[in-house]
Protein backbone atom coordinates (compact mmCIF):
# COMPACT_ATOMS: atom_id res chain seq x y z
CA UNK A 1 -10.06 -1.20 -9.25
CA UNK A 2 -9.83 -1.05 -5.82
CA UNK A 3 -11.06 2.61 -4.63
CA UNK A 4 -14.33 1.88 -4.83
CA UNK A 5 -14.11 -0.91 -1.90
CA UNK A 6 -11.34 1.06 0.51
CA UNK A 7 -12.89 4.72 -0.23
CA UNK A 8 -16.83 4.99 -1.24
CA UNK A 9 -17.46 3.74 2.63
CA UNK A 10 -16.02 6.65 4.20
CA UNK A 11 -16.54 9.48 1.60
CA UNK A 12 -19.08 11.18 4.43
CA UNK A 13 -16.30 10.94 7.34
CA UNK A 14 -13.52 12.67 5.12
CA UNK A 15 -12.20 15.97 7.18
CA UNK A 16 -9.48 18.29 6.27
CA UNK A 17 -5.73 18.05 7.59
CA UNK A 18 -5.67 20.58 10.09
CA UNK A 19 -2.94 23.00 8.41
CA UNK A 20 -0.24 23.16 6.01
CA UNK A 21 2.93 21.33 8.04
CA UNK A 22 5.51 24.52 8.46
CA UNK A 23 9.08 24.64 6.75
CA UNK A 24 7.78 21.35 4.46
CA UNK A 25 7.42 21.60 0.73
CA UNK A 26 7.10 19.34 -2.29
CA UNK A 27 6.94 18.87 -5.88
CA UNK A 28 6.01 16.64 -8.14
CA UNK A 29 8.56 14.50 -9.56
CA UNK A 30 8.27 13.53 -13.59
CA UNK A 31 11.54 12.20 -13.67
CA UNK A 32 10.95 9.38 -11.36
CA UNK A 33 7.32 8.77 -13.13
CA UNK A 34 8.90 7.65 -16.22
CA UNK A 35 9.92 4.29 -13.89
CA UNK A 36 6.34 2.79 -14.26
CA UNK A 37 6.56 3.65 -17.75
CA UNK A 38 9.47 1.08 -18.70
CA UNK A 39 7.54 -1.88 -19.57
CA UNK A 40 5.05 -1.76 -22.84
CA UNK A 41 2.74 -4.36 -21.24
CA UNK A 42 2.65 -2.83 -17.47
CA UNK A 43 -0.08 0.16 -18.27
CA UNK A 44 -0.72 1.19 -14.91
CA UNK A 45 -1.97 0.15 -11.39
CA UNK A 46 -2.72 1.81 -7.79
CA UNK A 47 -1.38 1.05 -4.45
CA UNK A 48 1.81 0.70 -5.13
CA UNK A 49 3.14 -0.48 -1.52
CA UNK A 50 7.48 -0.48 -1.75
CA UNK A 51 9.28 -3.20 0.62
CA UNK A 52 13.27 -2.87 0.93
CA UNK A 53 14.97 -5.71 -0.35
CA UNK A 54 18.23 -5.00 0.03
CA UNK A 55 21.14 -5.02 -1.88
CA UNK A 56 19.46 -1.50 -3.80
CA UNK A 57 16.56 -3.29 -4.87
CA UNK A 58 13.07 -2.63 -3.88
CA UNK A 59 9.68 -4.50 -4.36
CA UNK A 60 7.07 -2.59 -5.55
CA UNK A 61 3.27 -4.39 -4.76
CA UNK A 62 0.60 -3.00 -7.02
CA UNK A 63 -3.42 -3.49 -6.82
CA UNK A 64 -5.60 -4.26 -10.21
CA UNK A 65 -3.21 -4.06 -13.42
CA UNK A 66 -3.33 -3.73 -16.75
CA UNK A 67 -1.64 -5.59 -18.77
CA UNK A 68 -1.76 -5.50 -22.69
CA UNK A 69 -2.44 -8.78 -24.53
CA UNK A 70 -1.64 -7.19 -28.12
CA UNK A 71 0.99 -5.68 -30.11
CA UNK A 72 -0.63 -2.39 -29.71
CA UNK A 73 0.18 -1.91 -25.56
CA UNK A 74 -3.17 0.00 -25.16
CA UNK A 75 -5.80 -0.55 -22.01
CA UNK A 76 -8.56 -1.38 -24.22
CA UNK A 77 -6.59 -5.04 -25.23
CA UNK A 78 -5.57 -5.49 -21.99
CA UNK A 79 -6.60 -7.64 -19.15
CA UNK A 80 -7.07 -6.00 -15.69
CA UNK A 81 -5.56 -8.97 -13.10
CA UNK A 82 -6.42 -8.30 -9.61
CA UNK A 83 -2.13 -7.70 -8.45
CA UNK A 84 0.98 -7.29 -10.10
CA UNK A 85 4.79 -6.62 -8.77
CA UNK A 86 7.60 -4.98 -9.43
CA UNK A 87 11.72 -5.08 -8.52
CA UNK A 88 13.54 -2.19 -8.82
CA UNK A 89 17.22 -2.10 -8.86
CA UNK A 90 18.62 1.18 -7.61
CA UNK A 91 17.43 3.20 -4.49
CA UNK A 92 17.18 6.53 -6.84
CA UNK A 93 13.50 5.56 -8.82
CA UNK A 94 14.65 8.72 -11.33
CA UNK A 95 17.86 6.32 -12.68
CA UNK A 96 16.92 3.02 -10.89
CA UNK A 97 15.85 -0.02 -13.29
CA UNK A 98 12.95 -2.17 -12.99
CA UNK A 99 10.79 -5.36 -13.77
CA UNK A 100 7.58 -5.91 -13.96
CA UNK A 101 6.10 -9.19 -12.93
CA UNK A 102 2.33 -11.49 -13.81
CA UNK A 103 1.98 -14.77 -13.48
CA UNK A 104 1.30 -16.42 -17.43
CA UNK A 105 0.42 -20.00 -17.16
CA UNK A 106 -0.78 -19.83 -20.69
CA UNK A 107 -1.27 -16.93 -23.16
CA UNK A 108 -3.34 -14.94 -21.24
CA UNK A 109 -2.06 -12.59 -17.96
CA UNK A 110 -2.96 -13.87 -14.44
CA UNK A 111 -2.56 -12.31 -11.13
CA UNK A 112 0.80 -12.76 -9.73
CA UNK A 113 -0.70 -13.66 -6.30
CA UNK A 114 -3.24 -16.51 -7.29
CA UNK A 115 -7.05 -16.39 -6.92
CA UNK A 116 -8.03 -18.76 -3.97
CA UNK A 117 -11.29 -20.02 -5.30
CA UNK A 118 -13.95 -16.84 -5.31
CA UNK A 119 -11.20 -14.71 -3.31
CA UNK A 120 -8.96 -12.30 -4.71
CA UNK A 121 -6.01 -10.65 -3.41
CA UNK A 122 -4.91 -7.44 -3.16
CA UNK A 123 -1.85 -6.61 -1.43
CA UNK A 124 -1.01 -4.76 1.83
CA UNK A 125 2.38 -3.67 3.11
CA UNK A 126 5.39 -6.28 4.46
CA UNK A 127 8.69 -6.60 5.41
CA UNK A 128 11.71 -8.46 4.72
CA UNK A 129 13.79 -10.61 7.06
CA UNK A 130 16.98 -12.16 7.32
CA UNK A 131 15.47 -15.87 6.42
CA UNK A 132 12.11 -14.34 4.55
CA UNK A 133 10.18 -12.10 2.96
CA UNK A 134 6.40 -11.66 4.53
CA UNK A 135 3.85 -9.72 2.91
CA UNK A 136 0.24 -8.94 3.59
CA UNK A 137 -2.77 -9.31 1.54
CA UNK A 138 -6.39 -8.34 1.91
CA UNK A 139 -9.00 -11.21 0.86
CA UNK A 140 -11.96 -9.83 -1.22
CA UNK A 141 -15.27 -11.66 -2.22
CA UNK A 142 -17.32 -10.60 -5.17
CA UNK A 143 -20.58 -10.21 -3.45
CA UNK A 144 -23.84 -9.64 -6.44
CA UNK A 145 -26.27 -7.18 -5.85
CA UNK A 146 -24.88 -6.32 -2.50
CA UNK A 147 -23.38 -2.49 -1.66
CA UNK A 148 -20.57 -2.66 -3.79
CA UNK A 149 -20.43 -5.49 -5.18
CA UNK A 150 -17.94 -6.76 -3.02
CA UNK A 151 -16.19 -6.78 0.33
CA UNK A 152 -13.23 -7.52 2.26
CA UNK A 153 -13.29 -11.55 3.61
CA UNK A 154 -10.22 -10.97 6.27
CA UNK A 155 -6.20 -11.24 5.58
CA UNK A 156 -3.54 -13.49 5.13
CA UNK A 157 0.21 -12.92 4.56
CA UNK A 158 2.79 -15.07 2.58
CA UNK A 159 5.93 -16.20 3.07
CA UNK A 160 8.39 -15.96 0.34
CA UNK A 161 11.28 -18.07 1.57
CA UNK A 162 14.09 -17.22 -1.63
CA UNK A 163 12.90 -13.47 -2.17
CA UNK A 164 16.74 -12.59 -3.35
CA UNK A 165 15.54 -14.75 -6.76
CA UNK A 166 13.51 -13.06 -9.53
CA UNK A 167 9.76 -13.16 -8.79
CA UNK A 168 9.00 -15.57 -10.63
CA UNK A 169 11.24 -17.80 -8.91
CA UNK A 170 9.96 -17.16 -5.83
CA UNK A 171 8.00 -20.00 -3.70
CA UNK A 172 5.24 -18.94 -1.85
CA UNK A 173 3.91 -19.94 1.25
CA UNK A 174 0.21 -19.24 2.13
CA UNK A 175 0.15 -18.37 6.20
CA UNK A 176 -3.82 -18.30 7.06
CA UNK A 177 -4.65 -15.74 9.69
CA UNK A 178 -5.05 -17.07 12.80
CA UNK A 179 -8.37 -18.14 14.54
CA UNK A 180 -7.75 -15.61 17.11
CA UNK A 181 -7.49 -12.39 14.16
CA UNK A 182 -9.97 -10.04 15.13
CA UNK A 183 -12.75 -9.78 12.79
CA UNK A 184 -13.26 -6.38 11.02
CA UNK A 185 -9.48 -5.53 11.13
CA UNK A 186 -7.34 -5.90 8.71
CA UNK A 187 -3.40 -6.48 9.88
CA UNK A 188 -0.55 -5.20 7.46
CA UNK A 189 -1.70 -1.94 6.13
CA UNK A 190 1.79 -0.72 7.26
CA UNK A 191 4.36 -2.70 8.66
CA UNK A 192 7.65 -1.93 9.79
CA UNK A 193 10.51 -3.41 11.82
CA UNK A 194 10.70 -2.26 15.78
CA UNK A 195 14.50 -4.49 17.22
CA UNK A 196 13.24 -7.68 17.69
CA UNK A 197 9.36 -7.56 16.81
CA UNK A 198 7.83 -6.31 13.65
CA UNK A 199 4.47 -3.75 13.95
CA UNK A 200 1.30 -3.85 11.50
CA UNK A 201 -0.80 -1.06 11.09
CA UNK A 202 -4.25 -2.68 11.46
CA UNK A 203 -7.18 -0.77 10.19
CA UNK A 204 -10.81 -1.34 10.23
CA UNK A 205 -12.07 -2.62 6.92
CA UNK A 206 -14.97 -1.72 5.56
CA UNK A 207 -15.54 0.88 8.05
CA UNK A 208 -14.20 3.99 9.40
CA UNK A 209 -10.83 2.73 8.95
CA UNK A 210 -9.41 3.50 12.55
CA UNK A 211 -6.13 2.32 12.96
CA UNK A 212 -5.17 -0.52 15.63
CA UNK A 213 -1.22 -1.81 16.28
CA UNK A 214 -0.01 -5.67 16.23
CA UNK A 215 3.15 -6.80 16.80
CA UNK A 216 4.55 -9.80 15.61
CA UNK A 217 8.05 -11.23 17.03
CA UNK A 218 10.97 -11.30 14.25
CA UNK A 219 12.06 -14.73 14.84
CA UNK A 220 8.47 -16.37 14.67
CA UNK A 221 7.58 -14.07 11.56
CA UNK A 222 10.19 -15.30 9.55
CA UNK A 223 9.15 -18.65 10.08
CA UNK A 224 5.53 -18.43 9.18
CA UNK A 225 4.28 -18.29 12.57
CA UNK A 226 1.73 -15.65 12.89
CA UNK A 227 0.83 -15.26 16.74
CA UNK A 228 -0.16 -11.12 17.30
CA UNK A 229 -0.11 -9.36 20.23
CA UNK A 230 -2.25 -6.05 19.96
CA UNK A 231 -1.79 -2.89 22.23
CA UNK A 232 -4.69 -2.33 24.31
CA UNK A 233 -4.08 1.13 25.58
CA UNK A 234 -1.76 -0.62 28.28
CA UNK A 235 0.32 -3.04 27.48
CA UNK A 236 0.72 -5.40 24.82
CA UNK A 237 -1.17 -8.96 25.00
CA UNK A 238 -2.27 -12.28 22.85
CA UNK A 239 -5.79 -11.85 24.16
CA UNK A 240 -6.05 -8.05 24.35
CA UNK A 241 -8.87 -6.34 23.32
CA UNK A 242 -7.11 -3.38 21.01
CA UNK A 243 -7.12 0.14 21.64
CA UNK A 244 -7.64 2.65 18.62
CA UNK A 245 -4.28 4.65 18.14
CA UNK A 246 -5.57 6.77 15.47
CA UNK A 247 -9.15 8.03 14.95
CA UNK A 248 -8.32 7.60 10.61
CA UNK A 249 -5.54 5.42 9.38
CA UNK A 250 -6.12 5.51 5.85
CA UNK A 251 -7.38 2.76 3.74
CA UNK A 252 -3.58 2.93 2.52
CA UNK A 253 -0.35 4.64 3.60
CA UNK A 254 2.80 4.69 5.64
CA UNK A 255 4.47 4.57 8.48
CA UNK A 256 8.09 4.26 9.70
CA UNK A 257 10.16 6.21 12.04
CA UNK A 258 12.65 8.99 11.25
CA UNK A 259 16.46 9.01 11.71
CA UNK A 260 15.81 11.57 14.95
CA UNK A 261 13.45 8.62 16.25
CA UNK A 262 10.02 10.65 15.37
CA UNK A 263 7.01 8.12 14.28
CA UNK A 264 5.59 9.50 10.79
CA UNK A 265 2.65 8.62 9.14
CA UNK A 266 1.48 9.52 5.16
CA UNK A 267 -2.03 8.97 4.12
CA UNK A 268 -4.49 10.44 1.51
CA UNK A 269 -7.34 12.50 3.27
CA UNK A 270 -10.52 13.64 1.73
CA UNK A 271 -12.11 11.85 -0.83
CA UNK A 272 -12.03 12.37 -4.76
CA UNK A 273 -10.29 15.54 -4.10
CA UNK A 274 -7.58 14.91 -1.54
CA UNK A 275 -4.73 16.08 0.13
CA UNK A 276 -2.08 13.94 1.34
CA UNK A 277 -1.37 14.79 5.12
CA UNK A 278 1.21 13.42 7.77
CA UNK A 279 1.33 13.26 11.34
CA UNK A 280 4.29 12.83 13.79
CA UNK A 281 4.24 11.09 17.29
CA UNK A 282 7.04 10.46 20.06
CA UNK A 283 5.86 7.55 19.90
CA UNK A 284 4.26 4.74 17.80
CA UNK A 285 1.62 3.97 20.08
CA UNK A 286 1.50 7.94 19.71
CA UNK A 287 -0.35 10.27 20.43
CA UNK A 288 -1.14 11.29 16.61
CA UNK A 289 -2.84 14.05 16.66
CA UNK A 290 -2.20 17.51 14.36
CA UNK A 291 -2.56 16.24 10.73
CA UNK A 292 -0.29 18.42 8.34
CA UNK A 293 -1.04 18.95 4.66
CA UNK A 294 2.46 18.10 2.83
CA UNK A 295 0.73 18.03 -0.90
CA UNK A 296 -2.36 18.22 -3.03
CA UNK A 297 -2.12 16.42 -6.43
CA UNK A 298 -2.62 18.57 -9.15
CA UNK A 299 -5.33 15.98 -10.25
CA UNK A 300 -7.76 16.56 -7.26
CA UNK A 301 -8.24 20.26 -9.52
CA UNK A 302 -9.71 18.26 -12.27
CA UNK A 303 -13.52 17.55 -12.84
CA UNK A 304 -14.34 13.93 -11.30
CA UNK A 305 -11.47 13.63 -9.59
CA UNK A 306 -10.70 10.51 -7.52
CA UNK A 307 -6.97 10.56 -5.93
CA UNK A 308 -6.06 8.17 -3.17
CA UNK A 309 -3.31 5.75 -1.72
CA UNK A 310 -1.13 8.90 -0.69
CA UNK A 311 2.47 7.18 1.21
CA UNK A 312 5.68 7.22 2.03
CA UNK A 313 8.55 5.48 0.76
CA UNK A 314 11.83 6.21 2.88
CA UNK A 315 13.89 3.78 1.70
CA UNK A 316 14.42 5.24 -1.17
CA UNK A 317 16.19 8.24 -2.86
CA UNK A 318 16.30 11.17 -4.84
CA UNK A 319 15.66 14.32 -2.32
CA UNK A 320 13.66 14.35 0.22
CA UNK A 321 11.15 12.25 1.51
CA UNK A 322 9.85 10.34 -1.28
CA UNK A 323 6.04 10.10 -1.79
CA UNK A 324 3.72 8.33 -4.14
CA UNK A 325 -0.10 8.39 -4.71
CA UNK A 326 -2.67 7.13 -7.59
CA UNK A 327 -4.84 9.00 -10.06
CA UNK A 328 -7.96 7.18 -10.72
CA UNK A 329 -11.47 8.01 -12.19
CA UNK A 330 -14.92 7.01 -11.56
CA UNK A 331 -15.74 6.06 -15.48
CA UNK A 332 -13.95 3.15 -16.48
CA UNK A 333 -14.28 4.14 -19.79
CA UNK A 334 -12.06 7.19 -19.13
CA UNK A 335 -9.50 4.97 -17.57
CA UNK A 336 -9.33 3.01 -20.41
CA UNK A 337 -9.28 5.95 -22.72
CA UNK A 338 -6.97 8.16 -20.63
CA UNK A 339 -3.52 6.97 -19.36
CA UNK A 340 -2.53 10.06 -17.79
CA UNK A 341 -5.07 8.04 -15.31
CA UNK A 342 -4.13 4.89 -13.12
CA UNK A 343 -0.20 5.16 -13.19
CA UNK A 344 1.21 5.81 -9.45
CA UNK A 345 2.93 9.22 -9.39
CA UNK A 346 6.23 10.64 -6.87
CA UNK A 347 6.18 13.83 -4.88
CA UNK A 348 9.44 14.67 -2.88
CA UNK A 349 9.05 16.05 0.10
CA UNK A 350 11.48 18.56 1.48
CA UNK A 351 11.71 19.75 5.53
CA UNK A 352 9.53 16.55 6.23
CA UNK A 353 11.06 13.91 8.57
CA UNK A 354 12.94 11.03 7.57
């Protein structure tokens, strides 16, 4: 699973947010949990990155799965594929329907975003377009004997030209990332439309993960052209050299801009035991500064914990800002054993900007 490549790097840098944000509560929501619950074969993933469809229905992009391969629906006859995805059907997760969605050549599950050789794929954020859906993904290489066993091997993003069809349906186009990507940073960790351009949070992976801004006009997004310009400090440029905008992105999270035009930004902080903080700027390009706590999982209280991928979701509702995070653990075994682990949960989030 994927924490221990996006978190064990940085578990010495973790700091706390800098207070509780004032006038801003929130709550776990059961109700809306029971969503990644529907399927018998779907028993849990992290990440869980949401994209706006349209039309009510949102895609859901999930990290290592498990899906069962037996009539019994446990984790221990399961296979764990390396990405799964999901459509819901309603903007309220509490009474919104959903499917779940693998790719099953033959009897046994596969990733729903192939293997390319050695590389695996786990996804990043995207957006959707008029013509096209684009999405993000990180490319990791199994590396034996080394750290952790493996480590990031750049990006790539895919366009999905038909993404009003059902998944499985949908054709997708592999969009390399160009020669001129920036080694070390990996573009999409966020990504949300700005008029006529579309911005990616780009954060530095494996590292510190300080957070970088590319922007990516519309018009030559939807049609699989991937030419960046980064924000240097300055101005925005093909050849620019980037300027960090935060200091601590998050290996995961969220950002979009509020009705009132206020730049917010979710992420998990602390590792094992977090906290899930958010930040507001005039501005994109910021500054962020003032981290707020908005929630601590009740499962960063339990022995061994391990709670990441804190973000938002404001697309959708129910109350509030909607927020989700993942439970993991650092024994597989328990994983396996305990499926209170490893599904994504939903906070709502009142007084916080939306």
């Amino acid at each position: 699973m994927r924490w221990t490549l996006t978190f064990l790097a940085v578990a010495m840098l973790s700091a706390c947010a800098d207070s509780t944000a004032p006038g801003v509560s929130a709550d776990a929501w059961p109700e809306a949990d029971a969503l990644f619950h529907r399927d018998p074969r779907w028993l849990g993933a992290d990440a869980a990155f949401s994209v706006p469809l349209g039309n009510g229905r949102v895609l859901w992009l999930f990290g290592d799965t498990f899906v069962a391969t037996s009539e019994r629906r446990v984790r221990s006859e399961s296979r764990l594929v390396r990405n799964s995805v999901a459509v819901q059907t309603g903007l309220d997760p509490s009474r919104a329907d959903i499917t779940f969605h693998w790719r099953q050549p033959a009897a046994t599950p596969q990733s729903f975003f192939p293997e390319d050789g050695a590389i695996w794929r786990w996804p990043a954020h995207g957006v959707r377009l008029p013509s096209a859906l684009v999405l993000f993904v990180m490319r990791v290489r199994a590396t034996p004997g080394e750290g952790l066993g493996f480590r990031v091997d750049g990006w790539e993003a895919v366009r999905i030209p038909n993404p009003d069809d059902s998944p499985p349906a949908w054709r997708l186009e592999w969009l390399p990332a160009p020669r001129e990507a920036i080694p070390g940073l990996v573009v999409g960790a966020a990504v949300v439309r700005d008029g006529d351009h579309v911005l990616a949070l780009s954060v530095r992976e494996p590292g510190n993960h300080a957070g970088y801004l590319a922007r990516f006009r519309a018009a030559d997004l939807a049609e699989g052209r991937l030419a960046a310009e980064w924000w240097d400090g300055v101005r925005w440029g093909g050849g620019a050299t980037p300027a960090e905008v935060m200091s601590d992105a998050g290996a995961e999270s969220s950002l979009h801009q509020a009705a009132d035009g206020r730049w917010v930004h979710v992420r998990s902080q602390g590792f094992g035991a977090t906290t899930i903080v958010l930040a507001e700027a005039a501005s994109v390009l910021g500054p962020w500064r003032d981290w707020q706590s908005i929630y601590r999982p009740p499962e960063s209280d339990r022995p061994g914990a391990f709670v990441y991928a804190g973000k938002a979701h404001p697309e959708l509702e129910g109350g509030g800002l909607i927020v989700t995070y993942a439970a993991n653990g650092f024994d597989f075994a328990e994983v396996v054993r305990d499926t209170s682990l490893y599904y994504p949960r939903f906070v709502r989030v009142t007084g916080a900007p939306r």
